[in-house]
C-alpha atoms as a PDB file:
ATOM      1  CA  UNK A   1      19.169 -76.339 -49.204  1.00  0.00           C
ATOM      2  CA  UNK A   2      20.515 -73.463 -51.284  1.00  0.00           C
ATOM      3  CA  UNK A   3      22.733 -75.700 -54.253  1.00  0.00           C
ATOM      4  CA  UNK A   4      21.782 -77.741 -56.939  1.00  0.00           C
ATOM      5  CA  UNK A   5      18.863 -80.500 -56.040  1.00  0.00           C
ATOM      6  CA  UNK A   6      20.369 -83.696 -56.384  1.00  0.00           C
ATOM      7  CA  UNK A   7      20.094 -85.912 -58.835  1.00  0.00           C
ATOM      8  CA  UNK A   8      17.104 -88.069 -57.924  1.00  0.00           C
ATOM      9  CA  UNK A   9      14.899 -84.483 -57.587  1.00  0.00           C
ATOM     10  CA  UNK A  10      12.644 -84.343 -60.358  1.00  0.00           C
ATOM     11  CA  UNK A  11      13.750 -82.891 -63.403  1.00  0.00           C
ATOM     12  CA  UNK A  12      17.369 -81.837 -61.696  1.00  0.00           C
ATOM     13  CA  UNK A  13      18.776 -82.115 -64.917  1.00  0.00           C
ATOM     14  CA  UNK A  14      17.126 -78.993 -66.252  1.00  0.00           C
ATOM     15  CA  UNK A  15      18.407 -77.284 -62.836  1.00  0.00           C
ATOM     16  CA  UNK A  16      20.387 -74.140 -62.278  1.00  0.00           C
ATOM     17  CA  UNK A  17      21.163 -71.233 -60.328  1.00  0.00           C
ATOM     18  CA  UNK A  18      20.575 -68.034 -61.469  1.00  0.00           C
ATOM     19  CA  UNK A  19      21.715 -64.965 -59.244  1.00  0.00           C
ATOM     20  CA  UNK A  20      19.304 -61.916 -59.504  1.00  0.00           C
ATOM     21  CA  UNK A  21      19.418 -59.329 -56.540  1.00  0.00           C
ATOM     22  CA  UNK A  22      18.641 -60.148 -53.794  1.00  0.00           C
ATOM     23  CA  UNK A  23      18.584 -64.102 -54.392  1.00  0.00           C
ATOM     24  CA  UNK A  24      19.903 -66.949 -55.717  1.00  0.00           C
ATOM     25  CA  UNK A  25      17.473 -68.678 -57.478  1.00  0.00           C
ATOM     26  CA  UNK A  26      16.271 -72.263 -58.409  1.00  0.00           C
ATOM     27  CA  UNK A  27      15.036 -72.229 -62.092  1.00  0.00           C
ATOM     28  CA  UNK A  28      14.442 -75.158 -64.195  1.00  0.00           C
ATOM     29  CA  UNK A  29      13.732 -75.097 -67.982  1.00  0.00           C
ATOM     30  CA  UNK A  30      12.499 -77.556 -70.561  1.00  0.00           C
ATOM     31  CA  UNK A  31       9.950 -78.057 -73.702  1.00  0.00           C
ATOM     32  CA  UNK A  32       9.263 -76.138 -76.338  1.00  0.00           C
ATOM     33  CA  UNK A  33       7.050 -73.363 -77.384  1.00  0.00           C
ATOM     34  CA  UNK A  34       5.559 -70.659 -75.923  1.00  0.00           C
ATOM     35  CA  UNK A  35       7.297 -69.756 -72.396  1.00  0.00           C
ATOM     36  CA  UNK A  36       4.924 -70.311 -69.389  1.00  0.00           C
ATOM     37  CA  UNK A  37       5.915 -69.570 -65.809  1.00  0.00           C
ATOM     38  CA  UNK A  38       5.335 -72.110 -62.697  1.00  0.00           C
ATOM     39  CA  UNK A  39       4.881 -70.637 -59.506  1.00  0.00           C
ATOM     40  CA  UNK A  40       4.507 -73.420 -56.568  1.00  0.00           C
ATOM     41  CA  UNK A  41       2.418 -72.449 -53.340  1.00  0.00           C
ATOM     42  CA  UNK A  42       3.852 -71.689 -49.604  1.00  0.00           C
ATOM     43  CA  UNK A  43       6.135 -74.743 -48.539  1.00  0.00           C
ATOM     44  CA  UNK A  44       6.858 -76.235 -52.136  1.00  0.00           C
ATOM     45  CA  UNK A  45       9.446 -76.201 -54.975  1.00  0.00           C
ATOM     46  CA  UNK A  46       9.305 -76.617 -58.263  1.00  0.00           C
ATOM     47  CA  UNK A  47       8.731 -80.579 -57.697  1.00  0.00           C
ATOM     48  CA  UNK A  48       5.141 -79.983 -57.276  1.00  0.00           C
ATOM     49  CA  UNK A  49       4.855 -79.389 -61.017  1.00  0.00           C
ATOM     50  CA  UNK A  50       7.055 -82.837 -62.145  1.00  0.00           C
ATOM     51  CA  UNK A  51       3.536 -84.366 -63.671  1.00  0.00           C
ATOM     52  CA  UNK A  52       2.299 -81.208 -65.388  1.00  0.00           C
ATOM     53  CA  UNK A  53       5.611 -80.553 -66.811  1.00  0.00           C
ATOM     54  CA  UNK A  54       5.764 -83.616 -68.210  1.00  0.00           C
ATOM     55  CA  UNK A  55       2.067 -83.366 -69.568  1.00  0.00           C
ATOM     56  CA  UNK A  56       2.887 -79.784 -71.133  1.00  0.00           C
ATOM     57  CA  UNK A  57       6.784 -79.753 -71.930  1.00  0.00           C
ATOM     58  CA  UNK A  58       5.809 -80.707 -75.759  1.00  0.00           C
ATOM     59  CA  UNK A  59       3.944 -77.736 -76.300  1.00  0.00           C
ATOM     60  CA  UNK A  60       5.302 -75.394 -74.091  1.00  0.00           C
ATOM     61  CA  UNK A  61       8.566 -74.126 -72.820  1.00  0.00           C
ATOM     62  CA  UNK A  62       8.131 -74.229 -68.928  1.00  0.00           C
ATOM     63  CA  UNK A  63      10.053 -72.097 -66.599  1.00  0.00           C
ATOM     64  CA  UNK A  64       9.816 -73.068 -62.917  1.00  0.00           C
ATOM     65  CA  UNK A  65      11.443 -71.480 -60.250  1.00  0.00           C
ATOM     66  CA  UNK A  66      11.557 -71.756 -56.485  1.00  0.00           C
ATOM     67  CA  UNK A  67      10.515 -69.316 -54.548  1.00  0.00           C
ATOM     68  CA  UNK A  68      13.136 -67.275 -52.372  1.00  0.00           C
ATOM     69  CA  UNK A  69      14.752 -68.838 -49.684  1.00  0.00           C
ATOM     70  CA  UNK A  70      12.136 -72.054 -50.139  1.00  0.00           C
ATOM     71  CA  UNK A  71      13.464 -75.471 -52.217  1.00  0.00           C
ATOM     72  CA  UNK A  72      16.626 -74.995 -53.791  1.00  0.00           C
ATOM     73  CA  UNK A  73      16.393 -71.003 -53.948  1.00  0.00           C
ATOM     74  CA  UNK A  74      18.536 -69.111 -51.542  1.00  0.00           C
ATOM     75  CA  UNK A  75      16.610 -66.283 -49.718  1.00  0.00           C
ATOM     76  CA  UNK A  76      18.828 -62.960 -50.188  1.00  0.00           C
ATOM     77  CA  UNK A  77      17.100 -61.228 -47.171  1.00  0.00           C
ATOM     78  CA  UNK A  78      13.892 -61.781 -44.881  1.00  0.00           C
ATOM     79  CA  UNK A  79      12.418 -58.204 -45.989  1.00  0.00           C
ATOM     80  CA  UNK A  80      11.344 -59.737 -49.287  1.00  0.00           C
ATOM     81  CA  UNK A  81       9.021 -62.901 -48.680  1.00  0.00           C
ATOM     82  CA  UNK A  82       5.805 -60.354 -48.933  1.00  0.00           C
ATOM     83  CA  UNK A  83       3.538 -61.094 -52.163  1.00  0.00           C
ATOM     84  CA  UNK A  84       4.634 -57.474 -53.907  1.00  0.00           C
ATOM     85  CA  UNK A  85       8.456 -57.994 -52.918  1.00  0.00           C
ATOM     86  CA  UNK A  86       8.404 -61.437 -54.773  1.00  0.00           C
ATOM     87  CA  UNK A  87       6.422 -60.655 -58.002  1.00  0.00           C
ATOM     88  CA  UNK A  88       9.126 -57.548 -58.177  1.00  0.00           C
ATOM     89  CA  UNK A  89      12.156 -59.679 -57.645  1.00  0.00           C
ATOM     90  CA  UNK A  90      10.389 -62.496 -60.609  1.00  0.00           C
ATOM     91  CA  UNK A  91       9.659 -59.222 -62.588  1.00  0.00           C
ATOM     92  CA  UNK A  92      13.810 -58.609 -62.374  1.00  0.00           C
ATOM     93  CA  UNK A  93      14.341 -62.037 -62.821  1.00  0.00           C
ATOM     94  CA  UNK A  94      12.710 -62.482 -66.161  1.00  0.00           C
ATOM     95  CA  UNK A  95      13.868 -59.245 -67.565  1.00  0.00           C
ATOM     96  CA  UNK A  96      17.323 -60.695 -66.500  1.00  0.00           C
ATOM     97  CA  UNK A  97      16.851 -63.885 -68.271  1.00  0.00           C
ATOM     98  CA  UNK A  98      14.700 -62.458 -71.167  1.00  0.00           C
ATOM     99  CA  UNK A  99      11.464 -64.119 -70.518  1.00  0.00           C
ATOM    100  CA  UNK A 100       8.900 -62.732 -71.852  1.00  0.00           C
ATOM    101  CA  UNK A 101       5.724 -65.289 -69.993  1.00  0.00           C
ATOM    102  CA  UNK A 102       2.884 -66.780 -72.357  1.00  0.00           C
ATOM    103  CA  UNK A 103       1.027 -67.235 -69.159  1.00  0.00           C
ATOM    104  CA  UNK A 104       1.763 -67.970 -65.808  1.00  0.00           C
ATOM    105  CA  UNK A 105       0.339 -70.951 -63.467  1.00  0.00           C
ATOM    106  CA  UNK A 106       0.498 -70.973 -59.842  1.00  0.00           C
ATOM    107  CA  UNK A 107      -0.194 -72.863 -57.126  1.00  0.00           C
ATOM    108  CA  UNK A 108      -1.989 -71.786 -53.982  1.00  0.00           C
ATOM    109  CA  UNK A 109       0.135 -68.907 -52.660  1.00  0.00           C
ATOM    110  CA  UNK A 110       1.306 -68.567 -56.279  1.00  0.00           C
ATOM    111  CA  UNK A 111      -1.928 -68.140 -57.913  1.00  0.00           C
ATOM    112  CA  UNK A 112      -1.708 -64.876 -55.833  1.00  0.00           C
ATOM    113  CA  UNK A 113       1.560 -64.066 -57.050  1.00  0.00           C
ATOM    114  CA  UNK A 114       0.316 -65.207 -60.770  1.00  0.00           C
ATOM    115  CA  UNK A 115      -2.500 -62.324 -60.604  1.00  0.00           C
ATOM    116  CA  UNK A 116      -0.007 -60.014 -59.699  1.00  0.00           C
ATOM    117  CA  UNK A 117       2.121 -60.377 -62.454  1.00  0.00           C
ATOM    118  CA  UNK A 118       0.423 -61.251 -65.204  1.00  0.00           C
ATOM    119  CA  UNK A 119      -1.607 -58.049 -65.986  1.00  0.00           C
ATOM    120  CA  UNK A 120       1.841 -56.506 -66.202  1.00  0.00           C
ATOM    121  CA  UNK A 121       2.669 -58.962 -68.878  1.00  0.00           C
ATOM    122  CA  UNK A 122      -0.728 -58.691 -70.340  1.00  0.00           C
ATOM    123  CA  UNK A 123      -1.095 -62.853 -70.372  1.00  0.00           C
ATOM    124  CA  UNK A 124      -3.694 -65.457 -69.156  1.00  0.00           C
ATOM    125  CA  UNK A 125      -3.412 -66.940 -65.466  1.00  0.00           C
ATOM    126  CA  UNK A 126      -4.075 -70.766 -64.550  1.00  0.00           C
ATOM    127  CA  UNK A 127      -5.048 -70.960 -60.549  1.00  0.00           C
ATOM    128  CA  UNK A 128      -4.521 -74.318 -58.927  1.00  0.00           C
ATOM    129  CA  UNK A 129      -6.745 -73.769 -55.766  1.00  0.00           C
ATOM    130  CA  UNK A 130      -5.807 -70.173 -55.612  1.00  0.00           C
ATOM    131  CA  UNK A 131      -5.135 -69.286 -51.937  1.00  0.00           C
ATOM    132  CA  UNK A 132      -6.530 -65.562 -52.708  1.00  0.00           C
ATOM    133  CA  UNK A 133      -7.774 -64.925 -49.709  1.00  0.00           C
ATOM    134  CA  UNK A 134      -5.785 -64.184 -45.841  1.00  0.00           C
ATOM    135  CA  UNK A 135      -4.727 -67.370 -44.554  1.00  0.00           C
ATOM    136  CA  UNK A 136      -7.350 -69.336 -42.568  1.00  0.00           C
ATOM    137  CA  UNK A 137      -7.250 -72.531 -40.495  1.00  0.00           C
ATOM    138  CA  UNK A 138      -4.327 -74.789 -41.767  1.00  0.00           C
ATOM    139  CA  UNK A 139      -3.825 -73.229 -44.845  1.00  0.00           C
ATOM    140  CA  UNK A 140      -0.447 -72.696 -45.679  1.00  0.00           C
ATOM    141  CA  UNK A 141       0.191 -74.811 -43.040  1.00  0.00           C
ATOM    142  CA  UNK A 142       0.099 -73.170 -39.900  1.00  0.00           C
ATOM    143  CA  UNK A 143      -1.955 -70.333 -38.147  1.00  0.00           C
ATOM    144  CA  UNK A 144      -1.443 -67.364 -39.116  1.00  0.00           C
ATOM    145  CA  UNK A 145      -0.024 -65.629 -35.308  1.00  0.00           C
ATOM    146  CA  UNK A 146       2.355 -68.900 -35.277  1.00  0.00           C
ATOM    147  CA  UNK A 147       3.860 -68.393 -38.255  1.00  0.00           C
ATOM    148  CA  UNK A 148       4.507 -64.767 -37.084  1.00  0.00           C
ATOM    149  CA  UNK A 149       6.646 -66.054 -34.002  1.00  0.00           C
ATOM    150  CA  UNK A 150       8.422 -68.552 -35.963  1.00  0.00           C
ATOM    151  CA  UNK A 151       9.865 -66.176 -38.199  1.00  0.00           C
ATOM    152  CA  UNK A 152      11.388 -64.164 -35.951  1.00  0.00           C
ATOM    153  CA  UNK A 153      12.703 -67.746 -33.678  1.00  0.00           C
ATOM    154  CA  UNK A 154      14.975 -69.581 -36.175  1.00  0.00           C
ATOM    155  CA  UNK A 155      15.151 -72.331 -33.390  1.00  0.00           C
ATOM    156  CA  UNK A 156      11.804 -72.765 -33.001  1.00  0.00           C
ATOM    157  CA  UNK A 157      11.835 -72.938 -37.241  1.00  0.00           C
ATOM    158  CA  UNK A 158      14.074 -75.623 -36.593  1.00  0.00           C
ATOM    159  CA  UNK A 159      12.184 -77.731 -34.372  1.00  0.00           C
ATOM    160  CA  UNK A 160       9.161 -77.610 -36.735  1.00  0.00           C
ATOM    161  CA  UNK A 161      10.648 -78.765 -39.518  1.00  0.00           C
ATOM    162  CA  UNK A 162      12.527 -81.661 -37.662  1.00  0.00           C
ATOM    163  CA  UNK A 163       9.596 -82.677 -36.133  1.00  0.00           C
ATOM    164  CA  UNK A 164       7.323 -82.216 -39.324  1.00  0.00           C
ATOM    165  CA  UNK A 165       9.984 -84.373 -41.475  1.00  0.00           C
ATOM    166  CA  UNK A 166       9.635 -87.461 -38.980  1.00  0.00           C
ATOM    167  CA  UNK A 167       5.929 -87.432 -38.294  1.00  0.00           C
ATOM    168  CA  UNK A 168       3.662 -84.676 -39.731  1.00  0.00           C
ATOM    169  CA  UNK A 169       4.430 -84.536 -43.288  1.00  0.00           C
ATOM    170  CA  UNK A 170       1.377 -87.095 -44.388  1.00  0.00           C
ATOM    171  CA  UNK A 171      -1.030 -85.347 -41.599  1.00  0.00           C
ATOM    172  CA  UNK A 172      -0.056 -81.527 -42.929  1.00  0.00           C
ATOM    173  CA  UNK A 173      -0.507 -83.090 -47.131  1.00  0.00           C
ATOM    174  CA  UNK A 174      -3.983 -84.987 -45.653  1.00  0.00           C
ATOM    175  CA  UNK A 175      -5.457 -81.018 -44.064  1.00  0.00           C
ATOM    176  CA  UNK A 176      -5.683 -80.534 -48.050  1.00  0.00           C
ATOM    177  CA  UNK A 177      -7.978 -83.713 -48.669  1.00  0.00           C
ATOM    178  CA  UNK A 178      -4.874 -85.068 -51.026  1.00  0.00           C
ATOM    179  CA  UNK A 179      -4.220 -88.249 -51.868  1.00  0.00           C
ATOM    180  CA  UNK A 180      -0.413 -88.112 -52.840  1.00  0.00           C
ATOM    181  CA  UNK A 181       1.653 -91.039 -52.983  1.00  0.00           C
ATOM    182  CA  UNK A 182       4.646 -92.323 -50.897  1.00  0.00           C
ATOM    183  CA  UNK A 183       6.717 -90.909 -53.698  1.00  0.00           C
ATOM    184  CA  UNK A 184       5.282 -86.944 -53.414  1.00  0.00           C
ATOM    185  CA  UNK A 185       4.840 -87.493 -49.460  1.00  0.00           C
ATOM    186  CA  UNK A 186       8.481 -88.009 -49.708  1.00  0.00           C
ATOM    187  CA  UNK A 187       9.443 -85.296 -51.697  1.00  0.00           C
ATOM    188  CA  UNK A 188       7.840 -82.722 -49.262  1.00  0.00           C
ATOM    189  CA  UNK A 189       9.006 -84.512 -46.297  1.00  0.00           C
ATOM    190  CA  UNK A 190      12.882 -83.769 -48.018  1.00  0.00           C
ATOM    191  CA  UNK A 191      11.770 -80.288 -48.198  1.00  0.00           C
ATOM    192  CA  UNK A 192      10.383 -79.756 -44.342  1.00  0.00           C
ATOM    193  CA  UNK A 193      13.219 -81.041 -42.896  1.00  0.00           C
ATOM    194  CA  UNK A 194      15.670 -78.337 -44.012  1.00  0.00           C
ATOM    195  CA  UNK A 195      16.029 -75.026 -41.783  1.00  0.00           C
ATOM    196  CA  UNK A 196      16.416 -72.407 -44.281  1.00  0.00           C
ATOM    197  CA  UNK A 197      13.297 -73.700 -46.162  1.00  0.00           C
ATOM    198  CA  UNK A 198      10.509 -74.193 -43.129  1.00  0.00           C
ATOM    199  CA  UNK A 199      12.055 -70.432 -41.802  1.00  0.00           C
ATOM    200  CA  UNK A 200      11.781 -69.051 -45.676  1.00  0.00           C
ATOM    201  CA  UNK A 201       7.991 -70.470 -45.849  1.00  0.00           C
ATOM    202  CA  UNK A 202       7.064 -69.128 -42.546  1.00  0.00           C
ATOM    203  CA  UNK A 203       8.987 -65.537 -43.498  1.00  0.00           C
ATOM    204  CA  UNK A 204       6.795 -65.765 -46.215  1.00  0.00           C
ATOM    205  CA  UNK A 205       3.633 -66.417 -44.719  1.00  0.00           C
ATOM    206  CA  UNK A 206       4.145 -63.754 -41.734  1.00  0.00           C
ATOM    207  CA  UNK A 207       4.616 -61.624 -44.294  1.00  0.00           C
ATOM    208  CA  UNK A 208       1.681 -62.117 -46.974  1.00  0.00           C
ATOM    209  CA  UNK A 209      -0.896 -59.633 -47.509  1.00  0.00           C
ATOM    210  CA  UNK A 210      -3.657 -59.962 -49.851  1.00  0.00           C
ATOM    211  CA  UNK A 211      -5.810 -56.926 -49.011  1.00  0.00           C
ATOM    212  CA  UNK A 212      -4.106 -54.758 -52.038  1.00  0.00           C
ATOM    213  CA  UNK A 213      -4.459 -58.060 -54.607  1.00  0.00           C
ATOM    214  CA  UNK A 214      -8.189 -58.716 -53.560  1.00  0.00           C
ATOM    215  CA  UNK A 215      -9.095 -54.684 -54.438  1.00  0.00           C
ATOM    216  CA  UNK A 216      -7.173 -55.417 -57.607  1.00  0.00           C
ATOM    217  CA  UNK A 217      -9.224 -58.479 -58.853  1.00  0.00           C
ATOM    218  CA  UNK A 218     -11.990 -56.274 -60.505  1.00  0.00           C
ATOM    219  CA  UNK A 219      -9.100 -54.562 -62.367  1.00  0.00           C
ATOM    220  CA  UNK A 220      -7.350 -57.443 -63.557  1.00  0.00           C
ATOM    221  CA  UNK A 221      -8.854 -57.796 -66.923  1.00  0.00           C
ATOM    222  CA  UNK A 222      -6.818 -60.802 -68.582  1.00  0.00           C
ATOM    223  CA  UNK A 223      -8.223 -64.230 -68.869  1.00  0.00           C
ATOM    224  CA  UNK A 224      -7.974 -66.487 -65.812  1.00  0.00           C
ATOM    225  CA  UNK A 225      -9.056 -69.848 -65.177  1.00  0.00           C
ATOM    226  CA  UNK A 226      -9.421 -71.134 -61.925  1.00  0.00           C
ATOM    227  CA  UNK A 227      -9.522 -74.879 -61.343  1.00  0.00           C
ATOM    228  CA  UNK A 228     -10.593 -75.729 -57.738  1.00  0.00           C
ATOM    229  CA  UNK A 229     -10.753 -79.254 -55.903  1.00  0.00           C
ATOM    230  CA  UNK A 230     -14.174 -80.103 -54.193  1.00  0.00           C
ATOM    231  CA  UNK A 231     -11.858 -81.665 -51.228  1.00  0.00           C
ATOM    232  CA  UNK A 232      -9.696 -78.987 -50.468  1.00  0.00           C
ATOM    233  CA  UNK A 233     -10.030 -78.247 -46.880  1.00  0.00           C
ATOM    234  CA  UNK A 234      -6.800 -76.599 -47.168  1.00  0.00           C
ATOM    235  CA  UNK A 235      -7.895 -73.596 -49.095  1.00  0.00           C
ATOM    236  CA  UNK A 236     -11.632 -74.298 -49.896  1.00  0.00           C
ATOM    237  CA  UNK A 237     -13.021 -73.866 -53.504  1.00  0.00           C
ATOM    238  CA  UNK A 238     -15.331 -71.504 -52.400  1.00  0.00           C
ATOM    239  CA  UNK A 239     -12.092 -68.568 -52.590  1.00  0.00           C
ATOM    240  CA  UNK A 240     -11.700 -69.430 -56.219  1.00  0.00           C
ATOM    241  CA  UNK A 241     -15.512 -69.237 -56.552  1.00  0.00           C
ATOM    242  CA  UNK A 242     -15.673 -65.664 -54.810  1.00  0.00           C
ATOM    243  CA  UNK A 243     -12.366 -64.287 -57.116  1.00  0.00           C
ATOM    244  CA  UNK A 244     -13.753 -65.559 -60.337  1.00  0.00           C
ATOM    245  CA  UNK A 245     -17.184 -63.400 -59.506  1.00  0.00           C
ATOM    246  CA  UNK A 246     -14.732 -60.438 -59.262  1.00  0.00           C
ATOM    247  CA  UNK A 247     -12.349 -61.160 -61.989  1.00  0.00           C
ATOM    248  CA  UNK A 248     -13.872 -59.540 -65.264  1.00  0.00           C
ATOM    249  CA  UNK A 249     -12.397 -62.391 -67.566  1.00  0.00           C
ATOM    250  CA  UNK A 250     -12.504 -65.607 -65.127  1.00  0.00           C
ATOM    251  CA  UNK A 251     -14.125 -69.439 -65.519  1.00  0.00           C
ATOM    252  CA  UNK A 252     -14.253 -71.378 -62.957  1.00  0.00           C
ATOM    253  CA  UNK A 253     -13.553 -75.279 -62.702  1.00  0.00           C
ATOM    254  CA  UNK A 254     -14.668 -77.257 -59.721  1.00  0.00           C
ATOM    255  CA  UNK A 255     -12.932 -80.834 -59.471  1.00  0.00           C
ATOM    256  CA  UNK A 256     -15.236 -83.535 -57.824  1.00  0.00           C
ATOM    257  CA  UNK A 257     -12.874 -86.072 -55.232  1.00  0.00           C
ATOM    258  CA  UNK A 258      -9.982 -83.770 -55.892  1.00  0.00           C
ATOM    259  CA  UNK A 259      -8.099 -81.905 -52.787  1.00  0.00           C
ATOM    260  CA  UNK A 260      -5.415 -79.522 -52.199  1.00  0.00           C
ATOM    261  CA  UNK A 261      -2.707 -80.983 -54.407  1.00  0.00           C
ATOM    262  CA  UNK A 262      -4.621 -81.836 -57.251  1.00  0.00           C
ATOM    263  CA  UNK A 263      -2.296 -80.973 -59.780  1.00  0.00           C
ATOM    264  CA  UNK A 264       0.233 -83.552 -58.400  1.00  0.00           C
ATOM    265  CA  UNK A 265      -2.379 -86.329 -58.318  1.00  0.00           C
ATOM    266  CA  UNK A 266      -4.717 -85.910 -61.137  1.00  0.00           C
ATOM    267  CA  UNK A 267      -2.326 -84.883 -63.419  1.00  0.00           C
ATOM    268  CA  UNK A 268      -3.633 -85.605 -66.658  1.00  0.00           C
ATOM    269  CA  UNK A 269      -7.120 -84.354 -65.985  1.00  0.00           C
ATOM    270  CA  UNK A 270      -5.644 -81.175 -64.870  1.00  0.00           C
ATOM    271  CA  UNK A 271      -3.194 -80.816 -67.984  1.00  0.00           C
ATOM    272  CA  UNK A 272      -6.120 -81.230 -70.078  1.00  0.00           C
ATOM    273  CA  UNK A 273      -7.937 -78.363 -68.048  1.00  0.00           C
ATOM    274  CA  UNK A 274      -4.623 -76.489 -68.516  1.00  0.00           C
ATOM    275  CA  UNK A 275      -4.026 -77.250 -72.177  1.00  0.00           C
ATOM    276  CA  UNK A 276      -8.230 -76.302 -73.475  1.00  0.00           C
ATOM    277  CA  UNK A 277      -7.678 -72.815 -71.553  1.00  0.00           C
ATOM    278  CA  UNK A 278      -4.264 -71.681 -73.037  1.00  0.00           C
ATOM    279  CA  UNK A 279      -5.374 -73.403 -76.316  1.00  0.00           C
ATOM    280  CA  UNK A 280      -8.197 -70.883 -76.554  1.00  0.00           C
ATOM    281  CA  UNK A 281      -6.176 -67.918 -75.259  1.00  0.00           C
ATOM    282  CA  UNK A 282      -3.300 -65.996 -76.397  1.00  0.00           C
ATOM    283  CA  UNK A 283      -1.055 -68.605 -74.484  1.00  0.00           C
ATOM    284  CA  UNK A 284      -1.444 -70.863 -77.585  1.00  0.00           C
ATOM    285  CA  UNK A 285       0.714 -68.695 -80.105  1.00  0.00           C
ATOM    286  CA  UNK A 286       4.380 -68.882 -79.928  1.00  0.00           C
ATOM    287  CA  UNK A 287       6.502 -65.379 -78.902  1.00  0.00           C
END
């Protein structure tokens, strides 16, 4: 899965490919305004924004990429799927393309990556149900140790995602307390069963540390706002609640009935939360 989505993926027609060493990378593009980057979380694509970019694209010019080797992105080499290696490779990637980030929103895994980049950039951060802390339980999918011996088995990457694509994708989106449609359910179960993205995700995840990040947070002094669902069992609203007591500049915004994915099915309640923090932040003013 390393081309151009096909048509029927959301917003393909804002697709391309955009080489930057190591990677090929998945980057779509559309509104106007100032220029805010989308990071999706372990296992995802750029897809998992379709509603917010639609919600935000008349105010803002939204860059979304997939991450390395994961959705339409082809992985360059296994070394870099840690959380430094990425933000440096999006770091070259936007000095490539000459973005220049308003903010940056991630999801999960790429609220992590969000807080690593944006100081640099000296911009607000949005956190969807940051996964800030190691991986625990389901989150991200699968434990921790198994994700460790998948990455190193690409047949046994193989039979996951098979096997996930047929049967598991509605039980792995339900460990997040979501309530996505047929349609999203669908969208992910496209994803899982492709090799090179289930072994990318699990690279990734056998490679993430957060120890260096989590000394950081005290440090990391631009605005964030962290928007957590009460029914996230996948990554639990009590991380956001313990980063935003150590971030000097954070709010925190708890989401009754909402789960892991909550930015896919509340949309417009989230965009709202989305467009109230930027509006009061530097985000707001064109660059």
């Amino acid at each position: 899965m390393t081309g151009l989505p096909p048509p029927d993926w959301p917003y393909a027609s804002v697709s391309r490919i955009v080489k930057s060493r190591p990677h090929r990378w998945h980057v779509q593009e559309t509104g106007a305004g100032p220029q805010i980057l989308l990071l999706h979380g372990a296992g995802g694509s750029t897809h998992s924004f379709r509603g917010l970019m639609a919600a935000l694209e008349d105010e803002y010019r939204l860059i979304a990429l997939d991450l390395p080797g994961q959705g339409f992105s082809q992985l360059g080499t296994r070394l870099r799927c840690g959380l430094d290696p990425i933000a440096d490779d999006i770091v070259a990637l936007c000095d490539q393309e000459g973005w220049r980030p308003s903010a940056v929103i991630g999801h999960s895994a790429g609220a992590a990556l969000a807080l690593r980049l944006a100081p640099g950039w000296g911009c607000p951060v949005v956190s969807l149900n940051g996964a800030l802390e190691p991986f625990e339980g389901v989150a991200g999918w699968l434990f921790p140790f198994l994700a460790r011996i998948l990455a190193v088995n690409p047949l046994a990457a193989l039979a996951v995602s098979q096997g996930a694509a047929v049967t598991g994708v509605q039980g792995m989106l339900a460990t997040g307390g979501t309530g996505l449609d047929p349609t999203g359910a669908a969208l992910y179960g496209r994803l899982i069963a492709k090799r090179a993205h289930v072994d990318a995700t699990l690279a990734m995840m056998a490679q993430w540390d957060l120890r260096a990040l989590g000394a950081s947070l005290p440090q990391i002094g631009v605005p964030v706002l962290l928007i957590a669902g009460e029914r996230d069992r996948a990554v639990p609203p009590e991380v956001s609640a313990r980063a935003a007591a150590r971030l000097p500049a954070a709010q925190l915004e708890r989401v009754p009935g909402q789960g892991h994915l909550l930015h896919e099915v509340a949309v417009a309640e989230t965009a709202a939360r989305i467009a109230r923090f930027l509006n009061a932040h530097a985000a707001a003013r064109p660059r």
